[in-house]
Protein backbone atom coordinates (compact mmCIF):
# COMPACT_ATOMS: atom_id res chain seq x y z
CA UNK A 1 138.06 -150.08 18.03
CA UNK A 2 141.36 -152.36 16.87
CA UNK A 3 142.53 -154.20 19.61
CA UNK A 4 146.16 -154.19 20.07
CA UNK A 5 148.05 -156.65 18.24
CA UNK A 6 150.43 -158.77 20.31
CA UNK A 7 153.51 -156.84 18.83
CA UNK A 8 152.24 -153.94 19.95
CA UNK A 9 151.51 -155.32 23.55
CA UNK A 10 155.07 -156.75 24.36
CA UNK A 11 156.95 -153.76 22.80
CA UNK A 12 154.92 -151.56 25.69
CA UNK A 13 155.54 -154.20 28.41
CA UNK A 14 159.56 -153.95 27.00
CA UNK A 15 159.19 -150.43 27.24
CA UNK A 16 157.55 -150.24 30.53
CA UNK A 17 159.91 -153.28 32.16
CA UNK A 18 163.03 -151.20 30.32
CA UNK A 19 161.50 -147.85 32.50
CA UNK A 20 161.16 -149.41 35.75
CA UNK A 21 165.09 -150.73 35.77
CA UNK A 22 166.31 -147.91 34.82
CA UNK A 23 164.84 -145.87 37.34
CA UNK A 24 165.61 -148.62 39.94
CA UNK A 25 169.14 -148.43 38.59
CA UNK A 26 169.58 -144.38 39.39
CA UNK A 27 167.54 -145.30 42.64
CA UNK A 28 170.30 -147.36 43.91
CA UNK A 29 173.01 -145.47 42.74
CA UNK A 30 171.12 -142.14 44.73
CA UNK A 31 171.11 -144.94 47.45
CA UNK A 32 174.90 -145.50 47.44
CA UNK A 33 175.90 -142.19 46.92
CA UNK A 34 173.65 -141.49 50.05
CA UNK A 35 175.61 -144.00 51.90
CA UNK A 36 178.99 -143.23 50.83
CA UNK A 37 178.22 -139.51 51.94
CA UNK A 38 176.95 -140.95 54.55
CA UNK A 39 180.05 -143.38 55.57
CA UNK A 40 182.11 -140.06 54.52
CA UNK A 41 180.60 -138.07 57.06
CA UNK A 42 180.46 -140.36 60.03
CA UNK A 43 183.02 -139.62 62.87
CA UNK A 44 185.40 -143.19 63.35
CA UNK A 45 186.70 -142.80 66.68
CA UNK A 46 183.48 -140.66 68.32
CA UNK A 47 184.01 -141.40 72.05
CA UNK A 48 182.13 -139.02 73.90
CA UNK A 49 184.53 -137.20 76.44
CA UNK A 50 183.54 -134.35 79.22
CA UNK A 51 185.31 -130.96 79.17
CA UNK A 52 187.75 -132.16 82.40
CA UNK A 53 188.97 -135.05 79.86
CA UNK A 54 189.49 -132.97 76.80
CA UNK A 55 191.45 -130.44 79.05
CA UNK A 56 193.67 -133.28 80.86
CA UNK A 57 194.15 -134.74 76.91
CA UNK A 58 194.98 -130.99 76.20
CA UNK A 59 197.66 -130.89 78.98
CA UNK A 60 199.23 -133.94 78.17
CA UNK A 61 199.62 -133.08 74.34
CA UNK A 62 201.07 -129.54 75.26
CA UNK A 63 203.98 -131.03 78.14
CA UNK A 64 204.54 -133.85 75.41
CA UNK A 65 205.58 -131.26 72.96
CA UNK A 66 207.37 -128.95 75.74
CA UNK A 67 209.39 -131.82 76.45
CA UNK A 68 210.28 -132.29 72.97
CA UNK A 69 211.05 -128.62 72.43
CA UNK A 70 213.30 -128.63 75.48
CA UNK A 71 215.06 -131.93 74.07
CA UNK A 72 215.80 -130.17 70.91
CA UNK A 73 217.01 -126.72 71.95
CA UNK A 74 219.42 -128.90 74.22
CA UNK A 75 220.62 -131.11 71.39
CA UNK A 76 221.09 -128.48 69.27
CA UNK A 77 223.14 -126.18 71.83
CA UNK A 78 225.53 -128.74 72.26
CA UNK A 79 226.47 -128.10 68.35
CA UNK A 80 225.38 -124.31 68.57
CA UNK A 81 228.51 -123.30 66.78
CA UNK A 82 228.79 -125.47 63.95
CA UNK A 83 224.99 -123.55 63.35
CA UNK A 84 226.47 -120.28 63.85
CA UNK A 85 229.15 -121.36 61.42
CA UNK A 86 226.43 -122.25 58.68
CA UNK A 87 224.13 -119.18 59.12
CA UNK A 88 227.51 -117.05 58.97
CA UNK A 89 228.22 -118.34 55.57
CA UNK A 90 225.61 -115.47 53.72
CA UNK A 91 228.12 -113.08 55.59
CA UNK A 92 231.18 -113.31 53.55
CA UNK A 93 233.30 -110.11 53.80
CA UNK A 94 231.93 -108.92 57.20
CA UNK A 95 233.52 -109.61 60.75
CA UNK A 96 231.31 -110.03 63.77
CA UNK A 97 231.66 -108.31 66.69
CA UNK A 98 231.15 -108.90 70.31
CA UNK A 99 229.80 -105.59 71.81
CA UNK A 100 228.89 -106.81 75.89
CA UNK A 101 230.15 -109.46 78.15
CA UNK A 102 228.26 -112.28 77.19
CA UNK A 103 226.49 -111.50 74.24
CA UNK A 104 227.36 -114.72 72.46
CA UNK A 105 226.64 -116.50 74.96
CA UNK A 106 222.71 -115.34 74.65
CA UNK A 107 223.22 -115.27 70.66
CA UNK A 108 223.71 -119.06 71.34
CA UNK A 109 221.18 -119.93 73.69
CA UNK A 110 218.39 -117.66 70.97
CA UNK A 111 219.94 -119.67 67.78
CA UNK A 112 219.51 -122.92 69.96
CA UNK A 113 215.94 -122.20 70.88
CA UNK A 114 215.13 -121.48 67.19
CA UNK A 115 216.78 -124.09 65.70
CA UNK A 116 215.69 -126.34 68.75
CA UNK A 117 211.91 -125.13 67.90
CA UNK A 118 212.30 -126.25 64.25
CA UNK A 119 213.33 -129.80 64.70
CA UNK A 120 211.14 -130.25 67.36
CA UNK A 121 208.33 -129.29 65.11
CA UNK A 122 207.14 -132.25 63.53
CA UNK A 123 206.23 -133.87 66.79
CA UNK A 124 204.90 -131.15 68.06
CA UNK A 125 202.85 -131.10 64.80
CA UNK A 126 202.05 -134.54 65.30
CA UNK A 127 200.42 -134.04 68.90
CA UNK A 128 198.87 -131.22 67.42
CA UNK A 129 196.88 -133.52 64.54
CA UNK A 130 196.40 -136.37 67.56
CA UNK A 131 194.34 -134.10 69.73
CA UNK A 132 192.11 -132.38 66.40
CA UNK A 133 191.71 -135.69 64.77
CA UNK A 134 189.56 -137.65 66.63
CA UNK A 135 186.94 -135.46 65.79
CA UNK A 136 186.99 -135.04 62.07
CA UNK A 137 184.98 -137.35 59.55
CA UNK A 138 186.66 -139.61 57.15
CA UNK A 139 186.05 -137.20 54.51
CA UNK A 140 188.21 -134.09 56.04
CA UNK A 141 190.50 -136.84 57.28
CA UNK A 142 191.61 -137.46 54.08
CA UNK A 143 193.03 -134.06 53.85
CA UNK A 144 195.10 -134.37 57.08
CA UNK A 145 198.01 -136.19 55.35
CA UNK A 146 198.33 -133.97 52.16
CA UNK A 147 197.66 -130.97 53.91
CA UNK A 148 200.20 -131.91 56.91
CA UNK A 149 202.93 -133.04 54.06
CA UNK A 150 202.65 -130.06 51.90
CA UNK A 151 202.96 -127.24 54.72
CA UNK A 152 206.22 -129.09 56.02
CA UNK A 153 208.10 -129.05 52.22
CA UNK A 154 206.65 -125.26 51.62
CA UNK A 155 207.77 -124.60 55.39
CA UNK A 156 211.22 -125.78 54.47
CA UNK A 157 211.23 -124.17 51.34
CA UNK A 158 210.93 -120.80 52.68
CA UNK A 159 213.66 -121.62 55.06
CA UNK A 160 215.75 -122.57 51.97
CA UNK A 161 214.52 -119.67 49.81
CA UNK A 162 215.34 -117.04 52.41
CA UNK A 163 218.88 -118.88 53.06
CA UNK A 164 219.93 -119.06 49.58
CA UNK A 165 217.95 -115.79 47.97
CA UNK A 166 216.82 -113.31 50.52
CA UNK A 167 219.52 -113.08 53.27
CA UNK A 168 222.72 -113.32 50.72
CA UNK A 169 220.76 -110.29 48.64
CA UNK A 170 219.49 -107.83 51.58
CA UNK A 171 224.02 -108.36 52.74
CA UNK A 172 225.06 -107.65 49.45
CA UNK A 173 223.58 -104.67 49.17
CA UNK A 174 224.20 -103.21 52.75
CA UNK A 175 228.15 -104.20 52.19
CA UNK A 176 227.94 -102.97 48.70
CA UNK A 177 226.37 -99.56 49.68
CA UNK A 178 228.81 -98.78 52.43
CA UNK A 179 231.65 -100.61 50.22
CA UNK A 180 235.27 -98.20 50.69
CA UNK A 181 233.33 -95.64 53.09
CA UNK A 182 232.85 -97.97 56.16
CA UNK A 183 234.33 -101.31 57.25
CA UNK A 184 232.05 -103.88 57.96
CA UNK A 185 232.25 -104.72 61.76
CA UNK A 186 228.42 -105.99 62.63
CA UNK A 187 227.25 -106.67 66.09
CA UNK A 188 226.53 -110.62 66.06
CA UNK A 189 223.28 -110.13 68.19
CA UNK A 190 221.85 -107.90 65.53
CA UNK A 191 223.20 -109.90 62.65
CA UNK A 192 221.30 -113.16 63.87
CA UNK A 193 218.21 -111.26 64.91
CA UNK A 194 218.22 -110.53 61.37
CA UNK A 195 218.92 -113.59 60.33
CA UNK A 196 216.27 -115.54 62.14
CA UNK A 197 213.82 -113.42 61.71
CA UNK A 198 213.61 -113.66 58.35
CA UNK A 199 214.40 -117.25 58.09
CA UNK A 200 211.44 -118.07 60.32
CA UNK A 201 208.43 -115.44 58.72
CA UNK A 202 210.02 -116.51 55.05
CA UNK A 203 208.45 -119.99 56.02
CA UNK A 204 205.32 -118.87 57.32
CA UNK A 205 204.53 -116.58 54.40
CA UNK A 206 205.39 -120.01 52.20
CA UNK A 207 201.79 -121.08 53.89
CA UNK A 208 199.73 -118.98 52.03
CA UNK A 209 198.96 -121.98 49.47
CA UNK A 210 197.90 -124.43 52.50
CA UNK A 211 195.63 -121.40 54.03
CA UNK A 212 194.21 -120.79 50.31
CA UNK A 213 193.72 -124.69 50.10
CA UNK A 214 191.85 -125.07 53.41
CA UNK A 215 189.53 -122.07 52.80
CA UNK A 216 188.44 -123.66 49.20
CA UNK A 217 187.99 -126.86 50.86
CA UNK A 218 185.61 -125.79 53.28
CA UNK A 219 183.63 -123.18 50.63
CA UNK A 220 185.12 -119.99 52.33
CA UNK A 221 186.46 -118.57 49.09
CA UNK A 222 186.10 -120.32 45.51
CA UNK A 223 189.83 -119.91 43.19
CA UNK A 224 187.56 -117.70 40.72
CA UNK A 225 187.11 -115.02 43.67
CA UNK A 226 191.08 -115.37 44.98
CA UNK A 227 191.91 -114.59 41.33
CA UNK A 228 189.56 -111.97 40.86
CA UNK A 229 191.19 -110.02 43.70
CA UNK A 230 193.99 -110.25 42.18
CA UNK A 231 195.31 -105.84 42.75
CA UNK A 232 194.43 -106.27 46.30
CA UNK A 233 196.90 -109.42 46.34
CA UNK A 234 199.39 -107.09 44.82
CA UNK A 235 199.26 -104.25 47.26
CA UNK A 236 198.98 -106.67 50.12
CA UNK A 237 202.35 -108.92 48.50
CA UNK A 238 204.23 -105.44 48.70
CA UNK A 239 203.07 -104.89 52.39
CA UNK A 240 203.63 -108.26 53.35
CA UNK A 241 207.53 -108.14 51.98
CA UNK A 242 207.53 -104.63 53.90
CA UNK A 243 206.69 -106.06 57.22
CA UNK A 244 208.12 -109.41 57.09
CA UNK A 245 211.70 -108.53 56.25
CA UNK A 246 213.77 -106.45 58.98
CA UNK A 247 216.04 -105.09 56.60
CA UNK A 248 214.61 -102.17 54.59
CA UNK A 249 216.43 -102.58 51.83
CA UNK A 250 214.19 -102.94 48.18
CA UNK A 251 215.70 -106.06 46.96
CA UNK A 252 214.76 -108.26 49.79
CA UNK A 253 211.45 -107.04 49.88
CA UNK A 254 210.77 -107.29 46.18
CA UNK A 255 212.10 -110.96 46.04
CA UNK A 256 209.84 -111.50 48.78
CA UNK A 257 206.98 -109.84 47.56
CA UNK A 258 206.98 -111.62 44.23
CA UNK A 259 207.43 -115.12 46.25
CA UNK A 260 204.21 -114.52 48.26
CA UNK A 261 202.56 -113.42 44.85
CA UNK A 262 204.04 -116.75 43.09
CA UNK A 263 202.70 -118.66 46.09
CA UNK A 264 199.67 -117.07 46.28
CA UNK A 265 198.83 -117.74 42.21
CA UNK A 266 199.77 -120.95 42.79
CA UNK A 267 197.87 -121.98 45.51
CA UNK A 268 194.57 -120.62 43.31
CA UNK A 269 195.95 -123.03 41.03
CA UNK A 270 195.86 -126.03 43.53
CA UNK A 271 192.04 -124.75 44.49
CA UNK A 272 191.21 -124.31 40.97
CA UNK A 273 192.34 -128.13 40.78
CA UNK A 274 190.08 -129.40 43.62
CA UNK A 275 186.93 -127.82 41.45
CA UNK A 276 186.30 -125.24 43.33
């Protein structure tokens, strides 16, 4: 037999030195993915508390935000009717009526409380993410901001859409419909149980994308199987518009219907996005 010529000898030692760093390479990078899923996963602030502690932390959070609620529905009944004014304004060509002794009085106090509720809602939101988040990784940390942010603008959005679409469109048609038949003298109770009601569940139903983005986060439901259900969605848009709104007229129940279905698309969208 030959033996091998020194060429030959340092092009396998080349080869074989070549092999090993590469392989070290990707064994390092495993490494340091390892560690960053690692570093990901780790709780920051893991202070290990009995079940007495978590409920006194509990307590505190909830009579922080009471307070804060009570704050707010006082501030906001000292300028109750300057709010009354503004969510008369979808009204025009009605007159309000009071039917009982005292009935705007309570009208007042319930639009106070509402409106009260709603600014008071980012601290209360705020307590809400102090007492969760000392138990979440850095990983689903990272979602606490975006997630927080977005359900506030789509929350306010709804409040806007409902204001600007849905309330001036179920009015029109009720005024048009009894237009030169009956005069339009509405009880102001009823008119701003109507009012808030569908104020307040148009900006819930606007967190159907947040719900659809937390549930594709944590591999619930992938956007290929939200879109695949996508006559189910339909039926359950044209329920959901049924139920939400108090009126029963079909406009305000078809513009909310396709909103929850635009929302709902959209937020498969934002999962689709994430990858998964």
């Amino acid at each position: 037999m030959t033996a091998p010529s020194e060429l030959e000898t340092s092009s396998s030692e080349e080869l074989n030195t070549n092999g090993s760093t590469a392989k070290t390479a990707q064994t390092r990078k495993a490494m340091a993915a390892s560690d960053d899923d690692d570093f990901s996963d780790e709780v920051p602030d893991d202070v290990e508390m009995s079940l007495f502690d978590h409920l006194e932390e509990l307590r505190q959070r909830i009579f922080y935000a009471l307070v804060a609620v009570v704050l707010g529905v006082i501030g906001c009944f000292t300028v109750v009717n300057k709010i009354v004014q503004l969510l008369e304004v979808p009204a025009q060509g009605a007159k309000f009526l009071q039917l009982s002794p005292g009935e705007y009085f309570f009208v007042s106090i319930k639009v106070a409380g509402y409106s009260g509720l709603l600014v008071a809602s980012p601290f209360v939101l705020y307590q809400i993410v102090q007492f969760v988040l000392p138990g979440l990784t850095r990983r689903e940390r990272r979602f606490i901001g975006p997630i927080v942010f977005g359900s506030t603008i789509l929350f306010v959005a709804g409040l806007a859409f409902a204001y600007l679409a849905l309330i001036p469109a179920a009015l029109n048609f009720f005024i048009n419909y009894g237009e030169g038949v009956v005069e339009q003298l509405w009880s102001i109770d009823r008119y701003f149980e109507f009012v808030l009601l569908l104020l307040f569940s148009t900006g819930l139903a606007f967190q159907i994308p947040v719900i659809q983005l937390l549930l594709g986060l944590v591999g619930v439901v992938s956007s290929k199987q939200m879109l695949s259900g996508w006559r189910y969605v339909l039926l359950g848009a044209v329920v959901l518009g049924a139920v939400l709104t108090p009126s029963t007229d079909p406009v305000t129940q078809s513009l909310l219907a396709g909103a929850v279905l635009g929302l709902y698309f959209g937020g498969a969208g934002m999962v689709m996005l994430t990858g998964r």
